[in-house]
Protein backbone atom coordinates (compact mmCIF):
# COMPACT_ATOMS: atom_id res chain seq x y z
CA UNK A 1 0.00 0.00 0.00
CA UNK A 2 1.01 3.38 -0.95
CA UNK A 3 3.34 4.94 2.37
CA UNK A 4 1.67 7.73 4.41
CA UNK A 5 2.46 9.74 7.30
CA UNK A 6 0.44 11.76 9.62
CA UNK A 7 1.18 15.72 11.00
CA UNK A 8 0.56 16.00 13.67
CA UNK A 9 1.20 18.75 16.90
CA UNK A 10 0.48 18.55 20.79
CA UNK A 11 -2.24 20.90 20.51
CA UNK A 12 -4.00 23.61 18.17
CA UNK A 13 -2.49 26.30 16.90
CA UNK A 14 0.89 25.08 16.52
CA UNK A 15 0.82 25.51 12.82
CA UNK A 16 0.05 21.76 11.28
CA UNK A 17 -2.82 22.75 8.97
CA UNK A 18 -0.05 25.46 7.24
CA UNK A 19 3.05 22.31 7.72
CA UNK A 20 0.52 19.88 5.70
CA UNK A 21 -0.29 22.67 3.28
CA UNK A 22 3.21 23.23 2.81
CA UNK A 23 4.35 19.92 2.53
CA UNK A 24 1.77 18.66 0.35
CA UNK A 25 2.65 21.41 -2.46
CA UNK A 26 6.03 20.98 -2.06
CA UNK A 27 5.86 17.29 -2.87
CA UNK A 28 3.70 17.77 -5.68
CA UNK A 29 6.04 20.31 -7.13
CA UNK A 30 8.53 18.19 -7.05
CA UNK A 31 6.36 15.52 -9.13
CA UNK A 32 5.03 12.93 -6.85
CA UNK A 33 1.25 12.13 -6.38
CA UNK A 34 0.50 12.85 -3.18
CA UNK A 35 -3.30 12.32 -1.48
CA UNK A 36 -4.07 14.26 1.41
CA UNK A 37 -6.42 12.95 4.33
CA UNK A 38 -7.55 15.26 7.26
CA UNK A 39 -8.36 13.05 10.65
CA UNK A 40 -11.19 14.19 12.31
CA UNK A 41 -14.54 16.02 11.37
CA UNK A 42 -13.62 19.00 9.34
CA UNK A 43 -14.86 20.75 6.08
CA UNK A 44 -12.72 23.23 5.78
CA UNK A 45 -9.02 21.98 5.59
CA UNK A 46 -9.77 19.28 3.01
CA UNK A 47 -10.46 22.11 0.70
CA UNK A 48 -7.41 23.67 1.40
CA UNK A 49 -5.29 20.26 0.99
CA UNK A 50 -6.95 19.77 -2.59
CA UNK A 51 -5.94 22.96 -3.44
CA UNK A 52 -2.49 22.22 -2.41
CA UNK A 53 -2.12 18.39 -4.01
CA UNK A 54 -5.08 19.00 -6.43
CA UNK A 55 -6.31 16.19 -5.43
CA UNK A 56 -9.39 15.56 -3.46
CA UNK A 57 -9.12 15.08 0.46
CA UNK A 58 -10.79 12.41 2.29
CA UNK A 59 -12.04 12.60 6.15
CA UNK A 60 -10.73 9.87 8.61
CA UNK A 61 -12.63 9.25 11.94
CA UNK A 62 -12.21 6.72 14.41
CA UNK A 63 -15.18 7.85 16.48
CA UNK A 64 -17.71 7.69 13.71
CA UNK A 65 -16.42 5.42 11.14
CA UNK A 66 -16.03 1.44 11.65
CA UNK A 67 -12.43 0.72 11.09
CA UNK A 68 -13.66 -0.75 7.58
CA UNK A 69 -14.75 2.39 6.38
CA UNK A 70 -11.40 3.54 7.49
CA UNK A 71 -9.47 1.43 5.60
CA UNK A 72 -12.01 1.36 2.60
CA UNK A 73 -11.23 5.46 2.21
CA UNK A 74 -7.81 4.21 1.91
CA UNK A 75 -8.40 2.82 -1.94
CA UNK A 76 -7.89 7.03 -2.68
CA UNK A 77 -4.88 6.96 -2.25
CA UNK A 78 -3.82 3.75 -4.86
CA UNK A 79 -2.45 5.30 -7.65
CA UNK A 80 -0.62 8.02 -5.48
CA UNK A 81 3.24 8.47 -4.40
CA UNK A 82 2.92 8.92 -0.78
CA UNK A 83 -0.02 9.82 1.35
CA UNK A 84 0.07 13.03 3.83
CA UNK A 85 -2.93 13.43 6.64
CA UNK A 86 -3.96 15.63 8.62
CA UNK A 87 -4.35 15.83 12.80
CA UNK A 88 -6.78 17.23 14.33
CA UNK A 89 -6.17 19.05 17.80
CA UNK A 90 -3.27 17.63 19.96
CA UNK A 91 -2.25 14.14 18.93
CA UNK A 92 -4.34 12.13 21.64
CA UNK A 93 -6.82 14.35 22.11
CA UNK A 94 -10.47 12.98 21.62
CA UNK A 95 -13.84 12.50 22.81
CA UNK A 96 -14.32 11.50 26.12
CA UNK A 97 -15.93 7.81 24.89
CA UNK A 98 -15.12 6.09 21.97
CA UNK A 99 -17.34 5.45 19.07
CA UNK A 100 -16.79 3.29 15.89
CA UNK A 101 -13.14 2.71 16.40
CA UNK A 102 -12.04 4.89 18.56
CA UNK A 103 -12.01 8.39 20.48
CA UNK A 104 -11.77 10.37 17.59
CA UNK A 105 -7.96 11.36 17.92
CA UNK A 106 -4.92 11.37 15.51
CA UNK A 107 -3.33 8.86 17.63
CA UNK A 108 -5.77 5.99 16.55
CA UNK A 109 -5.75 6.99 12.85
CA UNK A 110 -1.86 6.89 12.89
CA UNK A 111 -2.15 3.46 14.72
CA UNK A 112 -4.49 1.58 12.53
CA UNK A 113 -2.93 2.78 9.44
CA UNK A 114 0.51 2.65 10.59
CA UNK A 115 1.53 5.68 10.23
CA UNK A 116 4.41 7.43 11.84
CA UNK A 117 3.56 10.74 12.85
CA UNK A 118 5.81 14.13 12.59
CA UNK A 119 5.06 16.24 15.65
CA UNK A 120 4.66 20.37 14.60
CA UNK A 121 5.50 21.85 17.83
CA UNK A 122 5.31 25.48 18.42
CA UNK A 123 8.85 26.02 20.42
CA UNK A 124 7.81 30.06 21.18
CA UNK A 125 8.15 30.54 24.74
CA UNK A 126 10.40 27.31 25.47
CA UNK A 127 13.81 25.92 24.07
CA UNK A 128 15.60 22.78 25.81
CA UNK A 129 12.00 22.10 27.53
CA UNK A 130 10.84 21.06 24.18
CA UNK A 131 12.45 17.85 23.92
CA UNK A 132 10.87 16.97 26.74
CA UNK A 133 7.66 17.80 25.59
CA UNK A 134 7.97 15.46 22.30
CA UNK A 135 10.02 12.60 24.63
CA UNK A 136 5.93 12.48 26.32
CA UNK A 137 4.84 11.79 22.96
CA UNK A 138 6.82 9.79 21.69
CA UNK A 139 6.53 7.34 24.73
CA UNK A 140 2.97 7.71 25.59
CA UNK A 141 1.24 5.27 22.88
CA UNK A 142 3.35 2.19 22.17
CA UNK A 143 1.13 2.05 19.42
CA UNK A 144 2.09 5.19 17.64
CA UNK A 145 5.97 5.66 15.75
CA UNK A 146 6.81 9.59 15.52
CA UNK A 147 9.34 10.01 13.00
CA UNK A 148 10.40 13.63 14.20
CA UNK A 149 9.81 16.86 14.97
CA UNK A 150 9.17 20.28 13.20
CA UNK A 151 10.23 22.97 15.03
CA UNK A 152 8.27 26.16 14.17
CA UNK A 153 7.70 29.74 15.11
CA UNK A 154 11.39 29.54 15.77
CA UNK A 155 12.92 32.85 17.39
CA UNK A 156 16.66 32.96 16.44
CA UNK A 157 19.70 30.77 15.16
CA UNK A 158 20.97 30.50 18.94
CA UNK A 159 17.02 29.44 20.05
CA UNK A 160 17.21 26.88 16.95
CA UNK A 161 20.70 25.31 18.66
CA UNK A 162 19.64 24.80 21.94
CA UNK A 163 16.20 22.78 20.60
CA UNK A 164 18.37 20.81 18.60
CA UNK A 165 21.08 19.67 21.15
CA UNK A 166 17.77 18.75 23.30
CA UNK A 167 16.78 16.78 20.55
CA UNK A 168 19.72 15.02 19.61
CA UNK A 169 20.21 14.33 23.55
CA UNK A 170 16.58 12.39 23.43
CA UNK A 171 17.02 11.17 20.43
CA UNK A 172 14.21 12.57 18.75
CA UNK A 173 15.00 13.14 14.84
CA UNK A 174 14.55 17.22 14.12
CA UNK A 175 13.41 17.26 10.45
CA UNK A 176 14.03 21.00 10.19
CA UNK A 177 13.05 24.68 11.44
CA UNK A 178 10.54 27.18 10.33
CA UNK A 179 11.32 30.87 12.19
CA UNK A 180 8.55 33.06 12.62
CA UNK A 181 6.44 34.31 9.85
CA UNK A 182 3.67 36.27 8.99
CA UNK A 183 3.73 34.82 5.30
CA UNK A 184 2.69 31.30 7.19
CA UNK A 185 -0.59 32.03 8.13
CA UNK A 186 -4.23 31.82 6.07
CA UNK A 187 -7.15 34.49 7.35
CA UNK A 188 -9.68 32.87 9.42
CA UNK A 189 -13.41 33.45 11.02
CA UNK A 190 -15.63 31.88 13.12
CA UNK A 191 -16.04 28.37 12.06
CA UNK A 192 -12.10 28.52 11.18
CA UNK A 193 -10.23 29.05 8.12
CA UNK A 194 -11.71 31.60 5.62
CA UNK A 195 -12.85 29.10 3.04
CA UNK A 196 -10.58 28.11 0.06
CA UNK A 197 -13.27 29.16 -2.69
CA UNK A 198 -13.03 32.71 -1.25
CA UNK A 199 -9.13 33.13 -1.15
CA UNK A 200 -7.70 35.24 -4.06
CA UNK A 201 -4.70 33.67 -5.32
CA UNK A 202 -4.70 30.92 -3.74
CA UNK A 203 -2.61 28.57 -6.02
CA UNK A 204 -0.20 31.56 -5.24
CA UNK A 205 -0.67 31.36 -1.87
CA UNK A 206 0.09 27.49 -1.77
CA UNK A 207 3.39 28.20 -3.73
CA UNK A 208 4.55 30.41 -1.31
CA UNK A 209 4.31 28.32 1.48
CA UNK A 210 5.65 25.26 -0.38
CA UNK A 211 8.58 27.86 -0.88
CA UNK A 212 9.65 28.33 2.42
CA UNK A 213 8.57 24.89 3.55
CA UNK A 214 10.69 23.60 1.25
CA UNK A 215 13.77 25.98 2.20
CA UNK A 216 13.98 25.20 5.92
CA UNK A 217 12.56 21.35 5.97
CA UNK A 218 14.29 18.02 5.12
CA UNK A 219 12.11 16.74 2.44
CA UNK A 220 13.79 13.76 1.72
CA UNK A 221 14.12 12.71 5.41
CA UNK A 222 10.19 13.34 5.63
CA UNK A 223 9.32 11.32 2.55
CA UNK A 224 11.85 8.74 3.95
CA UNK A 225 9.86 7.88 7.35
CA UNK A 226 6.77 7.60 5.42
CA UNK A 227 5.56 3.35 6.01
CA UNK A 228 2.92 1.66 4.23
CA UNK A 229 -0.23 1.86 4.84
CA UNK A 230 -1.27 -1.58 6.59
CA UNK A 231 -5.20 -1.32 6.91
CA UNK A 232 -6.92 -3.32 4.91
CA UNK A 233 -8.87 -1.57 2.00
CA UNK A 234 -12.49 -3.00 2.40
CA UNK A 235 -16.10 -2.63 1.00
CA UNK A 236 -17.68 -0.19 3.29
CA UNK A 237 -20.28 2.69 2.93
CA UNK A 238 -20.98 5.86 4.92
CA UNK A 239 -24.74 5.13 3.88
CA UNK A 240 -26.97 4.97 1.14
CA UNK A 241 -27.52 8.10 -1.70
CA UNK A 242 -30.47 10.17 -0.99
CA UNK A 243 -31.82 9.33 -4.44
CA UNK A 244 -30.60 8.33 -7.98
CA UNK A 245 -30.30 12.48 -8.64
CA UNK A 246 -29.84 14.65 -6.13
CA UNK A 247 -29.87 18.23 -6.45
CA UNK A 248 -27.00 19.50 -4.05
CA UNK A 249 -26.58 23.64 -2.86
CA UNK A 250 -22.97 24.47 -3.70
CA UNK A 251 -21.10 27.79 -3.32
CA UNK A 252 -20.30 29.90 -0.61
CA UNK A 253 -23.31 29.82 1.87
CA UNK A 254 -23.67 25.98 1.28
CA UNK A 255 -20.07 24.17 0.96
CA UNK A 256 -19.72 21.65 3.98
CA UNK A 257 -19.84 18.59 2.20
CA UNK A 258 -18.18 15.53 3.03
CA UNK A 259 -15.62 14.34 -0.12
CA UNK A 260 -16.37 10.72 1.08
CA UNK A 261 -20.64 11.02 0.79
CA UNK A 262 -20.81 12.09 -2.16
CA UNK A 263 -17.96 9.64 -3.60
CA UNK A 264 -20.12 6.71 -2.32
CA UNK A 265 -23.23 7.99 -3.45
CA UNK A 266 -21.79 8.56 -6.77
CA UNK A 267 -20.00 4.41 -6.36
CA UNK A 268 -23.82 3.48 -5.62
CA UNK A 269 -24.76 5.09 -9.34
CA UNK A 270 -26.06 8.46 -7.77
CA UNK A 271 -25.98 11.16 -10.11
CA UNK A 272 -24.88 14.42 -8.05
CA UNK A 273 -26.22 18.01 -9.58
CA UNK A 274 -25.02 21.14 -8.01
CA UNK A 275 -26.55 24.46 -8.08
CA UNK A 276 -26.48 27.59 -6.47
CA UNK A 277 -28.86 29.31 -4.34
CA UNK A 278 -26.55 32.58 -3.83
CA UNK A 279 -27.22 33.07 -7.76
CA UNK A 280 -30.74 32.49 -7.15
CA UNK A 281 -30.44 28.98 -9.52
CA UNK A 282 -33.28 26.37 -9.79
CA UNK A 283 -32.53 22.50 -8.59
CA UNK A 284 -32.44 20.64 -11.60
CA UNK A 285 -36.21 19.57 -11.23
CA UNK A 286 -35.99 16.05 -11.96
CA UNK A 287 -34.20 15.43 -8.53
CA UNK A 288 -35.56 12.94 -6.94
CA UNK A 289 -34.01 14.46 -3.89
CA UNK A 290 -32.44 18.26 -2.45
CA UNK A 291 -29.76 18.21 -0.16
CA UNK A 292 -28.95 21.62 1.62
CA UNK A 293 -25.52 21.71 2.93
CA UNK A 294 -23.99 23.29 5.76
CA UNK A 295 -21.90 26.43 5.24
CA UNK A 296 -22.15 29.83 5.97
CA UNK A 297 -25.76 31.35 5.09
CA UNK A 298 -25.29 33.84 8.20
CA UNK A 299 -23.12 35.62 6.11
CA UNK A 300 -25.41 35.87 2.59
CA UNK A 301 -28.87 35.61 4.66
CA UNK A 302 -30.19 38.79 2.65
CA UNK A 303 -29.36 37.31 -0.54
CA UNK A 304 -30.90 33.98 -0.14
CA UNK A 305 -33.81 35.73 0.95
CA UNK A 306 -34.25 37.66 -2.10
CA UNK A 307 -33.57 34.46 -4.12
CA UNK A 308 -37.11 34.08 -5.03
CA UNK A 309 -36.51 31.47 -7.61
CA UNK A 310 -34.59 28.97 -5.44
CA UNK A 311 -36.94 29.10 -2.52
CA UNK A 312 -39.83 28.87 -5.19
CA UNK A 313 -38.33 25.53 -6.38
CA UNK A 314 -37.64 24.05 -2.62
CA UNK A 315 -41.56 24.83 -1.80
CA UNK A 316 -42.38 22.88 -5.26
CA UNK A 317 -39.88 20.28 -4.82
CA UNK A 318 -41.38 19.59 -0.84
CA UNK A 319 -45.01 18.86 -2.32
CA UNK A 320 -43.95 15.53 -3.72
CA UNK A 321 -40.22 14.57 -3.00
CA UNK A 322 -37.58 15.10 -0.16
CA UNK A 323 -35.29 17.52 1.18
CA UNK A 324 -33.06 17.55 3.34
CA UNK A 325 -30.80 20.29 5.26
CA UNK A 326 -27.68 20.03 7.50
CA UNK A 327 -26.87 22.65 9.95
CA UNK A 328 -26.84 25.85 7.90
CA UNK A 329 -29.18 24.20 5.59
CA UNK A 330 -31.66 23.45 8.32
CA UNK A 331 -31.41 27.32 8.87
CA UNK A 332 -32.36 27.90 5.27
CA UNK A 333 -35.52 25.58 5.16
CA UNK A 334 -36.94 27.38 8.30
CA UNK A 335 -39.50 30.20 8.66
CA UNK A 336 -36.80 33.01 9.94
CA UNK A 337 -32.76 33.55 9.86
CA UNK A 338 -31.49 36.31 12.22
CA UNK A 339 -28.11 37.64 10.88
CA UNK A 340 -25.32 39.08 13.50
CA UNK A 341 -26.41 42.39 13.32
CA UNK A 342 -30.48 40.96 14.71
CA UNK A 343 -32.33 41.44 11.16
CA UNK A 344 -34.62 39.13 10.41
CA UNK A 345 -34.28 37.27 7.02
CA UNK A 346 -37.05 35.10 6.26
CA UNK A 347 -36.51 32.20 4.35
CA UNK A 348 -38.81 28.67 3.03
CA UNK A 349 -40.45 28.16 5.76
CA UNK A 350 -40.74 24.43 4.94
CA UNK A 351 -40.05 24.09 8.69
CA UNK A 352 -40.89 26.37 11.54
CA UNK A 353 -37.28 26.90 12.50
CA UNK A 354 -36.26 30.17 13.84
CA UNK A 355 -32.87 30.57 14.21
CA UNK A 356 -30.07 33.63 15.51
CA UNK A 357 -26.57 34.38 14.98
CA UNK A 358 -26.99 37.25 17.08
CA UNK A 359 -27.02 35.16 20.09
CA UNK A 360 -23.86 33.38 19.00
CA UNK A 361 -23.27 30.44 20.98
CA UNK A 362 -21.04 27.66 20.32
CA UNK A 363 -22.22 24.00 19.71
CA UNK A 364 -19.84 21.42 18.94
CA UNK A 365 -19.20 18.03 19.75
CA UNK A 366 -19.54 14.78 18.46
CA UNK A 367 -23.11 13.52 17.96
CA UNK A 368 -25.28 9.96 17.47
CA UNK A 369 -28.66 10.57 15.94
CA UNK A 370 -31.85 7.96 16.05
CA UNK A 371 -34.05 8.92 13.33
CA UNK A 372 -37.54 9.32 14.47
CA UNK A 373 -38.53 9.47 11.12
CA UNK A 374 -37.72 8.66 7.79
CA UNK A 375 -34.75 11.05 6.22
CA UNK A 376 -33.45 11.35 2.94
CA UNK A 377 -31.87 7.79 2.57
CA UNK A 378 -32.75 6.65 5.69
CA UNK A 379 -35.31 4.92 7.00
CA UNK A 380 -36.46 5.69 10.92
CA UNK A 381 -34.78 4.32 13.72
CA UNK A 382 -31.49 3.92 11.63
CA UNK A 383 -28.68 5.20 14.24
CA UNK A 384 -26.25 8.16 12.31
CA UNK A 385 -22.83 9.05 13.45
CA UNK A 386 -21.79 12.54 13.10
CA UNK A 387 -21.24 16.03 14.85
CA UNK A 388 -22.13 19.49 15.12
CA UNK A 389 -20.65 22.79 14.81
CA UNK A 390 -22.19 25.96 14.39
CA UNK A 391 -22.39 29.33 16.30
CA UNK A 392 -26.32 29.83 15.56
CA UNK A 393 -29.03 29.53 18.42
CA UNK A 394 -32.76 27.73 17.96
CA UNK A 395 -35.40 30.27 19.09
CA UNK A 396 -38.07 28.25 17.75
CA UNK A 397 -38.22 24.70 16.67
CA UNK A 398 -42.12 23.54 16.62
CA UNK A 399 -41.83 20.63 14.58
CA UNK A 400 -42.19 17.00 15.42
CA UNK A 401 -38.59 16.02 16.17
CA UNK A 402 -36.20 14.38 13.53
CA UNK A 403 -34.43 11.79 15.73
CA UNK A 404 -33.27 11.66 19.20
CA UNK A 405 -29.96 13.40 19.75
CA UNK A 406 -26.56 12.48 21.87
CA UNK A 407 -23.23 13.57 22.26
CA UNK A 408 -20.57 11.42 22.76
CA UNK A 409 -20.90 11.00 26.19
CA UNK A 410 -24.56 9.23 25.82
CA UNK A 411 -26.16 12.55 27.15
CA UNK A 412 -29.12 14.06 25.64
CA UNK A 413 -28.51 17.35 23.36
CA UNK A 414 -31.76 19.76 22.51
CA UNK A 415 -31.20 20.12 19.02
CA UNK A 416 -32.97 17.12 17.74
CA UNK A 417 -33.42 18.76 14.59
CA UNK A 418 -37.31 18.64 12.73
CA UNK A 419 -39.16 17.35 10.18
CA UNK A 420 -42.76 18.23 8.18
CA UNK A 421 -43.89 16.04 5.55
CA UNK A 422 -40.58 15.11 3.08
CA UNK A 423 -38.53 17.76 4.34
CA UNK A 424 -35.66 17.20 6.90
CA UNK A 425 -33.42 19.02 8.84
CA UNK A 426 -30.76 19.22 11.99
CA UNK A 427 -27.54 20.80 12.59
CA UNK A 428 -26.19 16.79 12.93
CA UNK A 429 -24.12 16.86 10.09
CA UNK A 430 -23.92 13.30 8.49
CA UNK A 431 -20.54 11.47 8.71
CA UNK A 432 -21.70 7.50 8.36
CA UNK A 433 -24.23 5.26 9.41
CA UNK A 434 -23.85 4.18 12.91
CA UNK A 435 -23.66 0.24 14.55
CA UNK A 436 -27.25 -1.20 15.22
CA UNK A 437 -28.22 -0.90 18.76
């Protein structure tokens, strides 16, 4: 199997979504195939990593996927070079229960796949003490092989010597050392990274960090720890296609969609059919289904308002077939969107869901779903693994409830999400179908 490794740091923030980038584009300049993978539940990066490989990135997730879903995402990467993932958060941080296959961390995704893992530390603040820091790591997991250390946000030459003698000392591998920069960084907002789509000059962008990736890391050394990948590829599904044609919301309001969905539902003969509601266009209306993604419709809630067309075609589409809306989505099928600035927006009112961003709170966490009702693709009381993200709070939320709603700890969340007649909706946003009770 093609040889992978996984970047990694002991927490967020220490640069390893700008280290992947970088790596990733520096590989591919130098003409290997490389396929990206981000661990954990996260739209955002994988757009960022195809930018950088141009190739697609793939979600891995211990706590929702069954380990041979895990290795069955693995068949992306068969006709590549070398394979560079993702972490997400600190190493071995996870939820506090496992699901599928695990807690959700890096640490199990590097196990099972056997990859070694290159630790990004951010060394501001510390010198000698970081060796320390990636001896914990290194030793914590018997499980998990790190093949070095980055050292970034490096202050001086002298601050770069010490680290290394501490390295050397443990016997940790350094595979090189980025100082500070303000060219390493990407603008963000709320829900993280400032999405690719919306980034002028990007392929620029990418080049430039490849550039100064490439001047201050060991990229031989890196390809070099790179092992195969030992998981066994395997037939496994995150779920059947909401329909043979589905009619899918894609630009900037509605762009969380999972690479792996809609690769199986196209593998199950699915025919996928984008359109945008931001340019007020109709879903192709021989759909047999709508699928409202999550993304940012906070931001554009006056324009999907005045998209008369679009929310025409949902209110047509709802008489006879499904729909179904995920997080932002859900927003856009209720009666009322508040924006940040508490105007009121109204949009389909397929569902009586009132919803503010001007009472931002934050919801995240992994959640498991029992449908309660039918949803696009599902039948009821099919269990869902998945999670939720989103800044937004439910003022109203009258319908009969879509399924019953935990977090990863077993407990009870509110937002059960809704349903009325064929149209769905919840701010769980669909990662795979879950083990029977």
């Amino acid at each position: 199997m093609t040889p992978g490794l996984l970047i990694t740091a002991p927490r967020s923030g220490s640069g390893k979504t700008i280290m992947t980038l970088g790596l990733l584009r520096a590989f591919t300049l130098k003409g290997l195939c490389v396929q990206p993978f981000k661990s954990g539940p996260d739209y955002i990066d994988p757009t960022f990593q195809q930018a950088a490989s141009r190739r697609p990135s793939f979600n891995l997730d211990s706590w929702a996927m069954p380990s041979p879903m895990i290795g069955a995402l693995t068949r992306h990467a068969g006709d590549a070079d070398l394979i560079v993932a993702e972490g997400v958060m600190g190493l071995f941080d996870g939820a506090p229960m496992a699901g599928e296959s695990g807690n959700g961390s890096s640490a199990d995704i590097a196990a099972a796949l056997n990859w070694p893992v290159v630790l990004v530390m951010d060394v501001s603040g510390q010198s000698q003490s970081a060796a320390a820091v990636a001896h914990g790591f290194r030793s914590l997991r018997p499980d998990i092989v790190m093949a070095g250390v980055i050292l970034n946000r490096v202050a001086s030459e002298r601050h770069e010597r010490l680290i290394r003698a501490a390295m050397a000392e443990a016997d940790i591998p350094v595979f090189g050392a980025i100082p500070r920069s303000e060219a390493l960084s990407l603008p963000e907002r709320h829900l993280g990274l400032v999405q690719a789509t919306e980034q002028a000059d990007l392929d620029a962008t990418m080049d430039r960090i490849a550039d100064i990736i490439a001047a201050h890391l060991d990229l031989s050394a890196i390809h070099a720890a790179a092992r195969p990948t030992l998981l066994q590829t395997q037939s496994a599904k995150s779920g059947a296609p909401p329909g043979q044609r589905i009619a899918i919301a894609r630009d900037a309001a509605f762009s969380f969609t999972y690479a792996h969905l809609l690769s199986d539902w196209r593998a199950a003969g699915a025919e996928i059919l984008p359109f945008s509601p931001l340019a007020d266009e109709v879903p192709d209306t021989t759909a047999d289904a709508i699928w409202l993604p999550g993304g940012y419709p906070e931001l554009h809630a006056g324009r999907i308002a005045q998209a008369g067309r679009f929310l025409s075609a949902l209110r047509r589409h709802a008489e006879t077939r499904p729909i179904h809306g995920e997080c932002g989505g859900y927003m856009v099928l209720g009666e009322v969107l508040i924006d940040a600035q508490g105007h009121s927006h109204a949009m389909a009112g397929l569902l009586g869901l009132v919803t503010s961003f001007a009472e931002r709170r934050l919801h995240l966490g992994y959640r498991r779903a029992r449908l309660l009702a039918p949803m696009a693709g599902f039948p009821a009381g099919v269990s869902l693994n998945g999670h939720e993200f989103h800044y937004s709070t439910i003022l109203a939320q009258p319908d009969s409830p879509l399924a019953t709603v935990t977090d990863a700890e077993g407990k009870a969340v509110s937002s059960t999400g809704s349903h009325r007649g064929p149209v769905t909706g919840s701010f769980f946003h669909l990662i795979a179908e879950g083990s029977a009770a």
